[in-house]
PDB file of N, CA and C in Angstrom:
ATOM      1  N   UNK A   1       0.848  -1.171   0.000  1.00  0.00           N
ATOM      2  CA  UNK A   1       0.000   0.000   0.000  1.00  0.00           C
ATOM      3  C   UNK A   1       0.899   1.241   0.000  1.00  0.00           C
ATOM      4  N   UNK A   2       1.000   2.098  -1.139  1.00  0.00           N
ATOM      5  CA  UNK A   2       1.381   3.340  -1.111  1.00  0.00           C
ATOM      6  C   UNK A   2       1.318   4.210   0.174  1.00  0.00           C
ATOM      7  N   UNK A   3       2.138   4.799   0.746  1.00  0.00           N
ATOM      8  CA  UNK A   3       2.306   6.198   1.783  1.00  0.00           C
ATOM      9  C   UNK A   3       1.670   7.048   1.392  1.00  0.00           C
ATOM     10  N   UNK A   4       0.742   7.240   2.465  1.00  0.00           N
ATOM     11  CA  UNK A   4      -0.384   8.792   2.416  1.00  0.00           C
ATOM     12  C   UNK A   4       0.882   9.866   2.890  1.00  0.00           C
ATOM     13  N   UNK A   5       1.034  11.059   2.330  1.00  0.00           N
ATOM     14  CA  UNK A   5       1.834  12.089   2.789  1.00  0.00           C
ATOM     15  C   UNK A   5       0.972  12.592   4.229  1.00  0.00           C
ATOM     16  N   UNK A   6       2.311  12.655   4.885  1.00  0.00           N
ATOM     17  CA  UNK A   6       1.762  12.917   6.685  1.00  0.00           C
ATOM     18  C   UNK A   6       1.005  14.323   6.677  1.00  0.00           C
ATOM     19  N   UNK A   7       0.471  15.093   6.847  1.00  0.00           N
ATOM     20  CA  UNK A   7       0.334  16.609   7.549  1.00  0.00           C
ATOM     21  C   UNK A   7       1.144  17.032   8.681  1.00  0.00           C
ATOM     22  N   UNK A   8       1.672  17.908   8.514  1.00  0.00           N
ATOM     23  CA  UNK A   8       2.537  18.638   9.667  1.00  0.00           C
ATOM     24  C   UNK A   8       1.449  18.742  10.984  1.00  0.00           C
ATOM     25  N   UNK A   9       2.024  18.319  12.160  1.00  0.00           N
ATOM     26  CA  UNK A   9       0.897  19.257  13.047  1.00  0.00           C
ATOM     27  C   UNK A   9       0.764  20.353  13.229  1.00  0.00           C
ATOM     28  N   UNK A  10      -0.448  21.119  13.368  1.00  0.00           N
ATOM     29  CA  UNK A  10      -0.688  22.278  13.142  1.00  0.00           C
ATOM     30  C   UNK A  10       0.085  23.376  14.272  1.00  0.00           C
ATOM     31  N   UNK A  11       1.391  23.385  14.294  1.00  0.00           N
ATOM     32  CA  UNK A  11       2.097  24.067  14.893  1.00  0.00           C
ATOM     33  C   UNK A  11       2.369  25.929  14.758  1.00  0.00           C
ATOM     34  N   UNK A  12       1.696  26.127  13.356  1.00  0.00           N
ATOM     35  CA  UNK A  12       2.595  27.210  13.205  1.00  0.00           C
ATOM     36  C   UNK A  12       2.130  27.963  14.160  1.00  0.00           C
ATOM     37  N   UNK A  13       0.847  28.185  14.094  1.00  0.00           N
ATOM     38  CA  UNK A  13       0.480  29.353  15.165  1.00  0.00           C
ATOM     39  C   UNK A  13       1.521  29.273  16.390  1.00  0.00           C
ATOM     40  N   UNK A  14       1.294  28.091  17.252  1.00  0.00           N
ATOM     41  CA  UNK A  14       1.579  28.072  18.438  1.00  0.00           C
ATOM     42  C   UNK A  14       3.585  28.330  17.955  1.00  0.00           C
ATOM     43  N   UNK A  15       4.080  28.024  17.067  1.00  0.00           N
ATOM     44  CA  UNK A  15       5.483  28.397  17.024  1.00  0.00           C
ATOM     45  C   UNK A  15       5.713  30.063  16.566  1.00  0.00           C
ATOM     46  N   UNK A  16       4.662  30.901  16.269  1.00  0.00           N
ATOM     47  CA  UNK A  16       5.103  32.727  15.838  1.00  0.00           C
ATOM     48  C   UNK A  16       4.241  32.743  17.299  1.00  0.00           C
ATOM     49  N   UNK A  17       4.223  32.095  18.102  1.00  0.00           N
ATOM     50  CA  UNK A  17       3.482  32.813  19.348  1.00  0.00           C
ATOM     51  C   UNK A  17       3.964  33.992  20.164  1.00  0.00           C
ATOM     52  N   UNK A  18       3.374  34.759  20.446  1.00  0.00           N
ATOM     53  CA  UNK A  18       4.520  35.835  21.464  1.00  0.00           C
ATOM     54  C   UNK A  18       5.147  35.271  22.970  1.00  0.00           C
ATOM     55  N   UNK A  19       3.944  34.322  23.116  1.00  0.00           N
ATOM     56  CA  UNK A  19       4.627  33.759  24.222  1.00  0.00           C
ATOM     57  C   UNK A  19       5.510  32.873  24.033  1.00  0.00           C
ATOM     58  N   UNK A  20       6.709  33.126  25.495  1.00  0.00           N
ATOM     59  CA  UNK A  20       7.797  32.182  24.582  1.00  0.00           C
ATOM     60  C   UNK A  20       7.616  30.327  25.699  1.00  0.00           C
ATOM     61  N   UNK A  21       6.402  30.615  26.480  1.00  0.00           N
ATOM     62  CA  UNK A  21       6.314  29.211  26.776  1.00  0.00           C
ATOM     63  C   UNK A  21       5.488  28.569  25.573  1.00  0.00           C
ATOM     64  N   UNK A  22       4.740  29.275  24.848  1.00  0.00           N
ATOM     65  CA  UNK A  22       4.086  28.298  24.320  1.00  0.00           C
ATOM     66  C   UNK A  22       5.243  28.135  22.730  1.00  0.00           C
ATOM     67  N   UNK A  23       6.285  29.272  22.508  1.00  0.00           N
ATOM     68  CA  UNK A  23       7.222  28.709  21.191  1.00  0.00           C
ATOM     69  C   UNK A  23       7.809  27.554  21.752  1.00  0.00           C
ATOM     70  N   UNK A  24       8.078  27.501  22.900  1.00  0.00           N
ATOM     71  CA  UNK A  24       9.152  26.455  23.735  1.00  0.00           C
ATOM     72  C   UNK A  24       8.098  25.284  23.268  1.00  0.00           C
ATOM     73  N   UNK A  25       7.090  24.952  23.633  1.00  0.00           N
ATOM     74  CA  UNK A  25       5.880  23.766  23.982  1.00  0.00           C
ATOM     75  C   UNK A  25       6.284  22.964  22.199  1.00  0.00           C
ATOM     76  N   UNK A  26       5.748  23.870  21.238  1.00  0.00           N
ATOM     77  CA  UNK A  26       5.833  23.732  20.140  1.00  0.00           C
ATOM     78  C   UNK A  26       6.550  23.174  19.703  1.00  0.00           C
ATOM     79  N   UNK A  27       8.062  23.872  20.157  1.00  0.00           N
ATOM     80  CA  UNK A  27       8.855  23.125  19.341  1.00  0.00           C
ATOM     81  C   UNK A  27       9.655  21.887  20.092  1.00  0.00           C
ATOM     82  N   UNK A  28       9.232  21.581  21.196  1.00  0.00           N
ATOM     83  CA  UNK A  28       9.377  20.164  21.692  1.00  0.00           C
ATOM     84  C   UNK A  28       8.539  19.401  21.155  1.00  0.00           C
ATOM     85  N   UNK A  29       6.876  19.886  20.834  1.00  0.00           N
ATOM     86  CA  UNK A  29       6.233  19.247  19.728  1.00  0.00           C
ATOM     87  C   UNK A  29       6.969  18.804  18.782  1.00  0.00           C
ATOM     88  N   UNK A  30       7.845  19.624  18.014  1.00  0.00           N
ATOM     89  CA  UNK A  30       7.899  19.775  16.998  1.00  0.00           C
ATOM     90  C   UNK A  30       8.962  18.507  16.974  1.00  0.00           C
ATOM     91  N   UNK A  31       9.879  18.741  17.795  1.00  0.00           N
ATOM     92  CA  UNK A  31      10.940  18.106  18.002  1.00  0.00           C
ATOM     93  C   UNK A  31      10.393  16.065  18.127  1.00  0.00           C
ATOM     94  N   UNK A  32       9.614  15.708  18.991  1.00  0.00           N
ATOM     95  CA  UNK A  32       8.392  14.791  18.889  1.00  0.00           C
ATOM     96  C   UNK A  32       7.999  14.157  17.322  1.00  0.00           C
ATOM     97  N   UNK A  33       7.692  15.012  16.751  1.00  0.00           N
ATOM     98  CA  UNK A  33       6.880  14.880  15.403  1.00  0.00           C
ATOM     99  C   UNK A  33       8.090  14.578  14.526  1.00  0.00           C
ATOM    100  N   UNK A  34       9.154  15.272  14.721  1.00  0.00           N
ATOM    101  CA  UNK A  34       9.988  14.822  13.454  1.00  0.00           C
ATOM    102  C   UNK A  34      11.236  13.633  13.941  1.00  0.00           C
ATOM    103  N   UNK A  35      11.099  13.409  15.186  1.00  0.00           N
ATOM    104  CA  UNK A  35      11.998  11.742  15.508  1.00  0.00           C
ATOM    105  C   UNK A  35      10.873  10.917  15.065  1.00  0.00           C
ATOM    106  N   UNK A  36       9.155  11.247  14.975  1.00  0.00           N
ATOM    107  CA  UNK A  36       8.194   9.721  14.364  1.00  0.00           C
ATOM    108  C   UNK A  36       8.909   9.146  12.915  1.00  0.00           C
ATOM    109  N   UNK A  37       8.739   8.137  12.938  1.00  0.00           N
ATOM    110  CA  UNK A  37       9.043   7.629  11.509  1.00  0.00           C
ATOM    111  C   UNK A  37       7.832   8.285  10.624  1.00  0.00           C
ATOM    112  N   UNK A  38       6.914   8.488  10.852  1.00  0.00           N
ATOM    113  CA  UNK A  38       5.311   8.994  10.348  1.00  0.00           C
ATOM    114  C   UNK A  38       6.051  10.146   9.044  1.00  0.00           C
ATOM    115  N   UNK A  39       7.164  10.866   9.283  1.00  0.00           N
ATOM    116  CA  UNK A  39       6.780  12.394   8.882  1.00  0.00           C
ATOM    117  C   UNK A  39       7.842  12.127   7.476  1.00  0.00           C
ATOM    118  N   UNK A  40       8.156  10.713   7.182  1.00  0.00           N
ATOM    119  CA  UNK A  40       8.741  10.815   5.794  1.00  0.00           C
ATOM    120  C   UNK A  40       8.193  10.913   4.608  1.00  0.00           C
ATOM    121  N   UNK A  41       7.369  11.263   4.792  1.00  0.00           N
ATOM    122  CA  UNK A  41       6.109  11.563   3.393  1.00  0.00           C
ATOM    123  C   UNK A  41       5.999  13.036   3.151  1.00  0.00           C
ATOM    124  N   UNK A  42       5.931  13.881   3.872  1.00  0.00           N
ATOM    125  CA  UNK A  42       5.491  15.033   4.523  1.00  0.00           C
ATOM    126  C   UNK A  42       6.082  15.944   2.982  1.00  0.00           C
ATOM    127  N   UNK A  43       4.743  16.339   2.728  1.00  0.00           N
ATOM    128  CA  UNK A  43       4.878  17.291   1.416  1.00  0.00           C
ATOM    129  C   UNK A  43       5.625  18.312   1.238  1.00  0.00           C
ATOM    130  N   UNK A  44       6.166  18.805   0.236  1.00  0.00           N
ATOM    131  CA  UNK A  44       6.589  20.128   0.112  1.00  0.00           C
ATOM    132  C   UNK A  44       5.452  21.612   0.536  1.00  0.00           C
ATOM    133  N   UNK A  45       4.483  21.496   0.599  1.00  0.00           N
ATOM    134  CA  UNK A  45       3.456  22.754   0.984  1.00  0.00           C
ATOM    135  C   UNK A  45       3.766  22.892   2.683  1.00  0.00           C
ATOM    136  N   UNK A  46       3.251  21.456   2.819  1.00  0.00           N
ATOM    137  CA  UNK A  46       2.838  21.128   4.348  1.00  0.00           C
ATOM    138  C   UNK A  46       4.701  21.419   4.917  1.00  0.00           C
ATOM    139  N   UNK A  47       5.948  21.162   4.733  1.00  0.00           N
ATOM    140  CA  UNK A  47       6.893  21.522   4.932  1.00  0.00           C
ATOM    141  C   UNK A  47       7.412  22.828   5.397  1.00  0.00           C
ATOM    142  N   UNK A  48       6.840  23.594   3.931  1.00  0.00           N
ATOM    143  CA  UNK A  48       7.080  25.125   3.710  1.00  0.00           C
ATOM    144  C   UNK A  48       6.273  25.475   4.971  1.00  0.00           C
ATOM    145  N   UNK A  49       4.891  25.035   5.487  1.00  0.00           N
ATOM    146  CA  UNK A  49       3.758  25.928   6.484  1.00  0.00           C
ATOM    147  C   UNK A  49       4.876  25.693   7.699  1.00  0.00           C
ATOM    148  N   UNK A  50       5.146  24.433   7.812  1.00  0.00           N
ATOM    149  CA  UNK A  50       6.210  24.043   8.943  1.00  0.00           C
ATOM    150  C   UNK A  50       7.320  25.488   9.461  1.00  0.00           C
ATOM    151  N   UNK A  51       7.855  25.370   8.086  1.00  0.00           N
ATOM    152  CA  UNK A  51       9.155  26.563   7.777  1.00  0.00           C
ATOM    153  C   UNK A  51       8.777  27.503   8.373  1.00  0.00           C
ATOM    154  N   UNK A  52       7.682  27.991   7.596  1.00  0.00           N
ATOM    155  CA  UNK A  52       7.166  29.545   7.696  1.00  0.00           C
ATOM    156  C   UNK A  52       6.800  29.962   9.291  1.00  0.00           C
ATOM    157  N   UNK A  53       6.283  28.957  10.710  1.00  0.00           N
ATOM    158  CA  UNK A  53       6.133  28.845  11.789  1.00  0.00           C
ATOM    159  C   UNK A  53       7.406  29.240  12.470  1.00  0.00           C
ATOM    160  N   UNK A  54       8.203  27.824  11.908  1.00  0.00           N
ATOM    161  CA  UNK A  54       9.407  27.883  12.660  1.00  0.00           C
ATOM    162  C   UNK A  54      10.564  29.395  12.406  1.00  0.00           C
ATOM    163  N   UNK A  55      10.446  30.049  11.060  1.00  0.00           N
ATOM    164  CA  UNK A  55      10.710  30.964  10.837  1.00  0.00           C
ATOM    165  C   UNK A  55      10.566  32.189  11.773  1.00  0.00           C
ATOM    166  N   UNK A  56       9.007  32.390  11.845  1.00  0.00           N
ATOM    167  CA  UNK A  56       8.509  33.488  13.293  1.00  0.00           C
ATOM    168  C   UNK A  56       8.580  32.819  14.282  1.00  0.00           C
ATOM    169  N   UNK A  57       8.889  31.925  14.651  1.00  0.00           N
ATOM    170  CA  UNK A  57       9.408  31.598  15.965  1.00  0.00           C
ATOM    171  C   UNK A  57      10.679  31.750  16.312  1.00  0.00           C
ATOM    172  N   UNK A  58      11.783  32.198  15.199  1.00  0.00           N
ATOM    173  CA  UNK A  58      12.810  32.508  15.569  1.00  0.00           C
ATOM    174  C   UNK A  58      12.530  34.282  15.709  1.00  0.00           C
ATOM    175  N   UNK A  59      11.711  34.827  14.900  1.00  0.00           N
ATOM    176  CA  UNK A  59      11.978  36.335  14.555  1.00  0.00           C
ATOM    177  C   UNK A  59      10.990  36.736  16.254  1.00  0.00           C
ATOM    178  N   UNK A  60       9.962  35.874  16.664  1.00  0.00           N
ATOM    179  CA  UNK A  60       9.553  36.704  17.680  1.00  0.00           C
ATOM    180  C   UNK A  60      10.541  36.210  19.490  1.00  0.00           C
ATOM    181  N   UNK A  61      11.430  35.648  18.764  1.00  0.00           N
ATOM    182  CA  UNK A  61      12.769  35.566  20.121  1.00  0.00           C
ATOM    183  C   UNK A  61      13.706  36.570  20.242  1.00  0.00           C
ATOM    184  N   UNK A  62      13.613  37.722  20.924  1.00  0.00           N
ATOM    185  CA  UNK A  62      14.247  38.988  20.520  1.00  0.00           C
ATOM    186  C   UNK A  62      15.219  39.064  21.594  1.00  0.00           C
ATOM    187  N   UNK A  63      15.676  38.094  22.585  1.00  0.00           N
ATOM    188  CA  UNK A  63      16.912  38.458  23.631  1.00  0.00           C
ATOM    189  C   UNK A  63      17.929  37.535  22.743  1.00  0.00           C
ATOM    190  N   UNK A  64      19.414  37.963  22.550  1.00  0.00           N
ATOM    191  CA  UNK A  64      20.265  37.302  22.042  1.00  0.00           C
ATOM    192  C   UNK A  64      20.727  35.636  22.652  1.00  0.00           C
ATOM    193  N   UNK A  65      20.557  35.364  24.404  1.00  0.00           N
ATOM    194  CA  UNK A  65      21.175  34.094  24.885  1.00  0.00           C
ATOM    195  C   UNK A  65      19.311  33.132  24.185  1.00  0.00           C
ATOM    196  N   UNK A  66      18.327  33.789  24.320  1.00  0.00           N
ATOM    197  CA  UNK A  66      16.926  33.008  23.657  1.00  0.00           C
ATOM    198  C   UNK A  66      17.033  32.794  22.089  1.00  0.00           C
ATOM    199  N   UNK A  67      17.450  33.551  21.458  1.00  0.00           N
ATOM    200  CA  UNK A  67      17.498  33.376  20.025  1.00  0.00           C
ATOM    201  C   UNK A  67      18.915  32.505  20.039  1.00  0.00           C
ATOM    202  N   UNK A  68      20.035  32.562  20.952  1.00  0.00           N
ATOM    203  CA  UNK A  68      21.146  31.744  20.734  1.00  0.00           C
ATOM    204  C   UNK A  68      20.949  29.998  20.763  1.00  0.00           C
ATOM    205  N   UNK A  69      19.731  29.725  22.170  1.00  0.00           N
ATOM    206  CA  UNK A  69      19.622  28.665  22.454  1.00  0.00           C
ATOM    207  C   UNK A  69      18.432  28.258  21.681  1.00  0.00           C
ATOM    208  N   UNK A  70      17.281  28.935  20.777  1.00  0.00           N
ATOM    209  CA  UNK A  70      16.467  28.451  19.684  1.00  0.00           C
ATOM    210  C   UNK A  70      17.104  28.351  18.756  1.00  0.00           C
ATOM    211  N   UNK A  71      18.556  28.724  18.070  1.00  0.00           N
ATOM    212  CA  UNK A  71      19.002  28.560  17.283  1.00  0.00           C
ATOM    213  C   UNK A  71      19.789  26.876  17.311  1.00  0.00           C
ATOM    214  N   UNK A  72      20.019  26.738  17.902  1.00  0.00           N
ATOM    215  CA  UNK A  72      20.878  25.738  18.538  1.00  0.00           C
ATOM    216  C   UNK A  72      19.515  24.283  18.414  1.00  0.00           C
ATOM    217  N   UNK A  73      18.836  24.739  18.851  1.00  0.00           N
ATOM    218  CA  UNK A  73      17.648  24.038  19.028  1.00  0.00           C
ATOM    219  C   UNK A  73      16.944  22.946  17.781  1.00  0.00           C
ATOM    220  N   UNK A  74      16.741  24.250  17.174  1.00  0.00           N
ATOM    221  CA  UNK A  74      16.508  24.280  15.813  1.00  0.00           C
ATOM    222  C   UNK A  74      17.586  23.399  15.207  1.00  0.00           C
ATOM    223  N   UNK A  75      18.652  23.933  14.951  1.00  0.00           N
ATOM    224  CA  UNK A  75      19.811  23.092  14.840  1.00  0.00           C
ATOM    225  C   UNK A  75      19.869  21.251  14.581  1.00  0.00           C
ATOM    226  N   UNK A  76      19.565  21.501  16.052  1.00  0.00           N
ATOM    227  CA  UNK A  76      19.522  19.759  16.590  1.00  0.00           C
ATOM    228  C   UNK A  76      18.263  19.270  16.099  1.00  0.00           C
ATOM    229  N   UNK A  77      17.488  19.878  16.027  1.00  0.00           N
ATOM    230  CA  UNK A  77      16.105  18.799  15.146  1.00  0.00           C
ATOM    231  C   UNK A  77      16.545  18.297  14.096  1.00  0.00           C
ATOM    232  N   UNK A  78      17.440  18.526  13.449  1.00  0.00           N
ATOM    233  CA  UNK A  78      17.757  17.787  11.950  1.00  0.00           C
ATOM    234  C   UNK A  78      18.622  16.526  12.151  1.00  0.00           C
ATOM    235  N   UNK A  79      18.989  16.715  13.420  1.00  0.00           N
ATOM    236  CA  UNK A  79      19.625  14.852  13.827  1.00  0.00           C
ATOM    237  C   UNK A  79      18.510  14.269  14.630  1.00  0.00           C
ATOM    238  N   UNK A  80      17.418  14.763  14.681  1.00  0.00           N
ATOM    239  CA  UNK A  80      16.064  13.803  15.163  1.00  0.00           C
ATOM    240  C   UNK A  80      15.534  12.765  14.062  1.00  0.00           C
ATOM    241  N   UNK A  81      15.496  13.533  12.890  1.00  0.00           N
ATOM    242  CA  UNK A  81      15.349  12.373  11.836  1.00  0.00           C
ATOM    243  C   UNK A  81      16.137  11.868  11.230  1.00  0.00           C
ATOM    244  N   UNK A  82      15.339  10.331  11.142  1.00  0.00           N
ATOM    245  CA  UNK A  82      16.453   9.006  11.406  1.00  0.00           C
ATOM    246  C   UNK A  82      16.327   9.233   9.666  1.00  0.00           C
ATOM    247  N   UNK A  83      15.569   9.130   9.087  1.00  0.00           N
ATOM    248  CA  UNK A  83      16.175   9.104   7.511  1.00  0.00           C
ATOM    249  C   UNK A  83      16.553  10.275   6.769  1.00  0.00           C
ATOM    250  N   UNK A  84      17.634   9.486   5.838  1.00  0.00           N
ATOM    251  CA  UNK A  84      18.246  11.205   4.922  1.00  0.00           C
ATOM    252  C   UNK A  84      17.486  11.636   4.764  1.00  0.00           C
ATOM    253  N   UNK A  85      16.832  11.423   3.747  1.00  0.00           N
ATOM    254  CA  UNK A  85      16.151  12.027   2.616  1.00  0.00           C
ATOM    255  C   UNK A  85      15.093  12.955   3.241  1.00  0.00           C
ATOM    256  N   UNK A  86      14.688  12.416   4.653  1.00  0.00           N
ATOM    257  CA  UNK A  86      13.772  13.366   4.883  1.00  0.00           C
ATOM    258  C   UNK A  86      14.229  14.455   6.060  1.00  0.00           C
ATOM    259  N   UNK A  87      15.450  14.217   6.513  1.00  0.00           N
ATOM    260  CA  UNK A  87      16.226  14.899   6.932  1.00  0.00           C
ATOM    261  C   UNK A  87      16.405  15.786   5.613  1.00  0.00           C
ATOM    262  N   UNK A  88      17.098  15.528   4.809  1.00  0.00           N
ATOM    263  CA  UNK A  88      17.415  16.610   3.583  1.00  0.00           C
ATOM    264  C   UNK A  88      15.915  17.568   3.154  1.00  0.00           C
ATOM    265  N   UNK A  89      15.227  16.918   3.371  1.00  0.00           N
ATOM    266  CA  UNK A  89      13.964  17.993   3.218  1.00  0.00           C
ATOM    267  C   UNK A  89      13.795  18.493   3.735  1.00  0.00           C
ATOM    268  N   UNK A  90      13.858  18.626   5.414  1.00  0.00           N
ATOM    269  CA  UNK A  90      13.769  19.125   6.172  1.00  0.00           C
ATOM    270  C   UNK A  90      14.765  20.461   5.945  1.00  0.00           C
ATOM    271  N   UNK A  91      15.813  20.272   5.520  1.00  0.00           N
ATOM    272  CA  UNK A  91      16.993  21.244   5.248  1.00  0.00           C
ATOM    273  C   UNK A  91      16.973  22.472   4.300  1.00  0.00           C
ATOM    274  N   UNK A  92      16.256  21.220   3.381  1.00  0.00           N
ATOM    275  CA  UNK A  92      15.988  22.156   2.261  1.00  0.00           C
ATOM    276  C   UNK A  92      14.249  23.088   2.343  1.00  0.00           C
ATOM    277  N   UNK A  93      13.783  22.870   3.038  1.00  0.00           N
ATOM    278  CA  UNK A  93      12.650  23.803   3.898  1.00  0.00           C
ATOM    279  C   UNK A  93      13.114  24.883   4.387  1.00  0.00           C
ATOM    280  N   UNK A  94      14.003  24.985   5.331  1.00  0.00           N
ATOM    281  CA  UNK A  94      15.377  26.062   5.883  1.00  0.00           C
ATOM    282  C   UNK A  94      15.499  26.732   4.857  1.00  0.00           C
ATOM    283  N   UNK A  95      16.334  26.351   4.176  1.00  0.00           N
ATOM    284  CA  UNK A  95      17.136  27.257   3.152  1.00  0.00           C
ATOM    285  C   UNK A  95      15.923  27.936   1.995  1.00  0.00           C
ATOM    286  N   UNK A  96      14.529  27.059   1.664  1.00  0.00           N
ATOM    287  CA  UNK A  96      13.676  28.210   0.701  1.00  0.00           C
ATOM    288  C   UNK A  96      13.139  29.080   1.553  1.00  0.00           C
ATOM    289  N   UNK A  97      12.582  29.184   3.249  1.00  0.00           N
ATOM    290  CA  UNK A  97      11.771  29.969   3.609  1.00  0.00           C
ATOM    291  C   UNK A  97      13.228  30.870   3.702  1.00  0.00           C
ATOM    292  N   UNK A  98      14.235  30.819   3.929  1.00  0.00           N
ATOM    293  CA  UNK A  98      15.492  31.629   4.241  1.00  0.00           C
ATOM    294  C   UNK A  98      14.991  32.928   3.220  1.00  0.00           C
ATOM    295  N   UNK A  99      15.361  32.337   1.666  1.00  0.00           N
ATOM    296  CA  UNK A  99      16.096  32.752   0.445  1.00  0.00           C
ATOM    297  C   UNK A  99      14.455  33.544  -0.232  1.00  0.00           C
ATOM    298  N   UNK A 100      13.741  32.783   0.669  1.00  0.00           N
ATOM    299  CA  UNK A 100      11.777  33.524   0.825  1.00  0.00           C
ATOM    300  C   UNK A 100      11.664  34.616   1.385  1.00  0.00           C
ATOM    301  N   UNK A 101      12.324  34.497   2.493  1.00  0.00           N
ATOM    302  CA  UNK A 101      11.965  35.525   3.457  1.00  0.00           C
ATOM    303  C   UNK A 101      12.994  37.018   3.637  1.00  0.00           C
ATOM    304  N   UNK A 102      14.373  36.569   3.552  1.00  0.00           N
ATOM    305  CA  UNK A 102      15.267  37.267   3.538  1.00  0.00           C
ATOM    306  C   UNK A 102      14.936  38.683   3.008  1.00  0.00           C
ATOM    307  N   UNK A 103      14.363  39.043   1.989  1.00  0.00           N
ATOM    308  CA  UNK A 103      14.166  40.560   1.866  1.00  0.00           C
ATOM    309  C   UNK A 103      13.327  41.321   2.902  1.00  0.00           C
ATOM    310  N   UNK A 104      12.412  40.805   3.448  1.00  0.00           N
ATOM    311  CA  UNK A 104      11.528  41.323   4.600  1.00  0.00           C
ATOM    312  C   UNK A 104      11.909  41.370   6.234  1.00  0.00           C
ATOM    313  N   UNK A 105      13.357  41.138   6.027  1.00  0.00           N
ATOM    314  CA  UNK A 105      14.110  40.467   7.401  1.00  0.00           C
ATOM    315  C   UNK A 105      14.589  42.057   8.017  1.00  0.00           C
ATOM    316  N   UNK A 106      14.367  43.045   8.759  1.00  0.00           N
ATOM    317  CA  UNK A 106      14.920  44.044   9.172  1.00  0.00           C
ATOM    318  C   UNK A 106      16.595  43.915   9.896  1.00  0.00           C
ATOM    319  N   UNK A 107      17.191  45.290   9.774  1.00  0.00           N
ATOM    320  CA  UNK A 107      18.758  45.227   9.721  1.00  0.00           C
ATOM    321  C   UNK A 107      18.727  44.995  11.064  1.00  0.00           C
ATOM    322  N   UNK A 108      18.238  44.760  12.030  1.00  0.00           N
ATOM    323  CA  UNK A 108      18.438  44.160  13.379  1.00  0.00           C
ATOM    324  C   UNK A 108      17.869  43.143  13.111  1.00  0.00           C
ATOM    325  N   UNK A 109      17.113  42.593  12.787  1.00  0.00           N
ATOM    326  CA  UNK A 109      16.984  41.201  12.766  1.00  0.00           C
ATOM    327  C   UNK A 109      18.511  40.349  11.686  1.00  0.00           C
ATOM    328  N   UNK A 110      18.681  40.970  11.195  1.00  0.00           N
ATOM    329  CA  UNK A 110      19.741  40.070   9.987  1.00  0.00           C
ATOM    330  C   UNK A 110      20.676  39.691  10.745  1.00  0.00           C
ATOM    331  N   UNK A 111      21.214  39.802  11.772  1.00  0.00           N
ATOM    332  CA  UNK A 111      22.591  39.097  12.288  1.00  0.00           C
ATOM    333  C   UNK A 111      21.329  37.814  12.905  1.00  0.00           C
ATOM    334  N   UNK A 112      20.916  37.721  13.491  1.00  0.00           N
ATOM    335  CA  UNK A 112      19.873  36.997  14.065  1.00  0.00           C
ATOM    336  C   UNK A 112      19.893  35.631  13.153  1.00  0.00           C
ATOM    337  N   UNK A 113      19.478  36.071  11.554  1.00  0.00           N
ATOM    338  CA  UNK A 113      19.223  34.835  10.813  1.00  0.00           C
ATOM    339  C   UNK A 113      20.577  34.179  10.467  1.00  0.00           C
ATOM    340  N   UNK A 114      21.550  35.015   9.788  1.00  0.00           N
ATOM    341  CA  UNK A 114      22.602  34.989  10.011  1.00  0.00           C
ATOM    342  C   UNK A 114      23.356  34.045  10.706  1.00  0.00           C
ATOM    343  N   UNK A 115      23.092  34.322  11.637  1.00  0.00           N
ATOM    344  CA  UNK A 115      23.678  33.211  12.774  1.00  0.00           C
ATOM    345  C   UNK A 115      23.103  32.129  12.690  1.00  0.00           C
ATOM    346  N   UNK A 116      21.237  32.182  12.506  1.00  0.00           N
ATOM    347  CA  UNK A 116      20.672  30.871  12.881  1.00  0.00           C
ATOM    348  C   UNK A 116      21.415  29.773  11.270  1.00  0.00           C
ATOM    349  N   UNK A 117      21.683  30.564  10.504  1.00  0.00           N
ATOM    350  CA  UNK A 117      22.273  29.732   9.162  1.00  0.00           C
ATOM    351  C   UNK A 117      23.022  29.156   8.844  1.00  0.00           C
ATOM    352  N   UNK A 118      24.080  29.762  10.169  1.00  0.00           N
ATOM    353  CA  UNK A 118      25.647  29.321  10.389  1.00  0.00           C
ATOM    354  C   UNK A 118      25.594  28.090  11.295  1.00  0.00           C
ATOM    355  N   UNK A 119      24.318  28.127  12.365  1.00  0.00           N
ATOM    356  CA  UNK A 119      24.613  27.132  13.367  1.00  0.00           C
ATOM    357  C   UNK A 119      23.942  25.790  12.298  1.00  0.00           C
ATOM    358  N   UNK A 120      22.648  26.238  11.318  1.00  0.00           N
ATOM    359  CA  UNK A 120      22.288  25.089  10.637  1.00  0.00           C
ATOM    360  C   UNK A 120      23.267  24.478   9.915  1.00  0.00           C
ATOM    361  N   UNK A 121      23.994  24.785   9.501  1.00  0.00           N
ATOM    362  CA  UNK A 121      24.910  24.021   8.362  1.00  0.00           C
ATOM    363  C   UNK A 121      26.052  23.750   9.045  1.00  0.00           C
TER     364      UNK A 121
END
């Protein structure tokens, strides 16, 4: 029987949250969801919505040691999944909302992403 493509859980909200217990909650969710074997299907749309969450969840972390240790964070989710390929998607999600978003990124925010780009790779 063919693989149904997974749906992301509906994280984004709760990851651009202002609160930073509930970005924290999320992305231990998040962190959860992508060690399942479940999420190797997981579409390119449903990916990007992923991105686009995890994206404002870095931009609404505005103290440097919080954005240091979500960066880091972030980071380490990509050795949660056990297979390449969907590890590599996962990566390559990163790098389009990046190369997406990057013009709308303000000059105080840019060291911010910056960094988070350096710790991904």
């Amino acid at each position: 029987m063919p693989q149904q493509p997974v749906e992301a859980p509906p994280l984004g909200k709760y990851l651009a949250s202002s609160e930073k217990k509930t970005r924290d909650k999320a992305v231990k969710n998040l962190a959860a969801f992508l060690s399942s074997n479940e999420n190797n299907a997981m579409s390119d749309i449903e990916m990007a919505k992923l991105w686009k969450g995890i994206f404002y969840c870095f931009w609404m972390s505005d103290k440097p040691l919080v954005q240091q240790a979500l960066a880091s964070e972030l980071a380490e989710l990509l050795l949660t999944i056990a297979d390449t390929s969907s590890s590599l998607h996962f990566l390559r999600g990163f790098w389009s909302i990046i190369v997406r978003e990057w013009h709308g990124i303000d000059r105080l925010r840019y060291v911010i992403y910056a960094s988070s780009s350096f710790v991904s790779v």
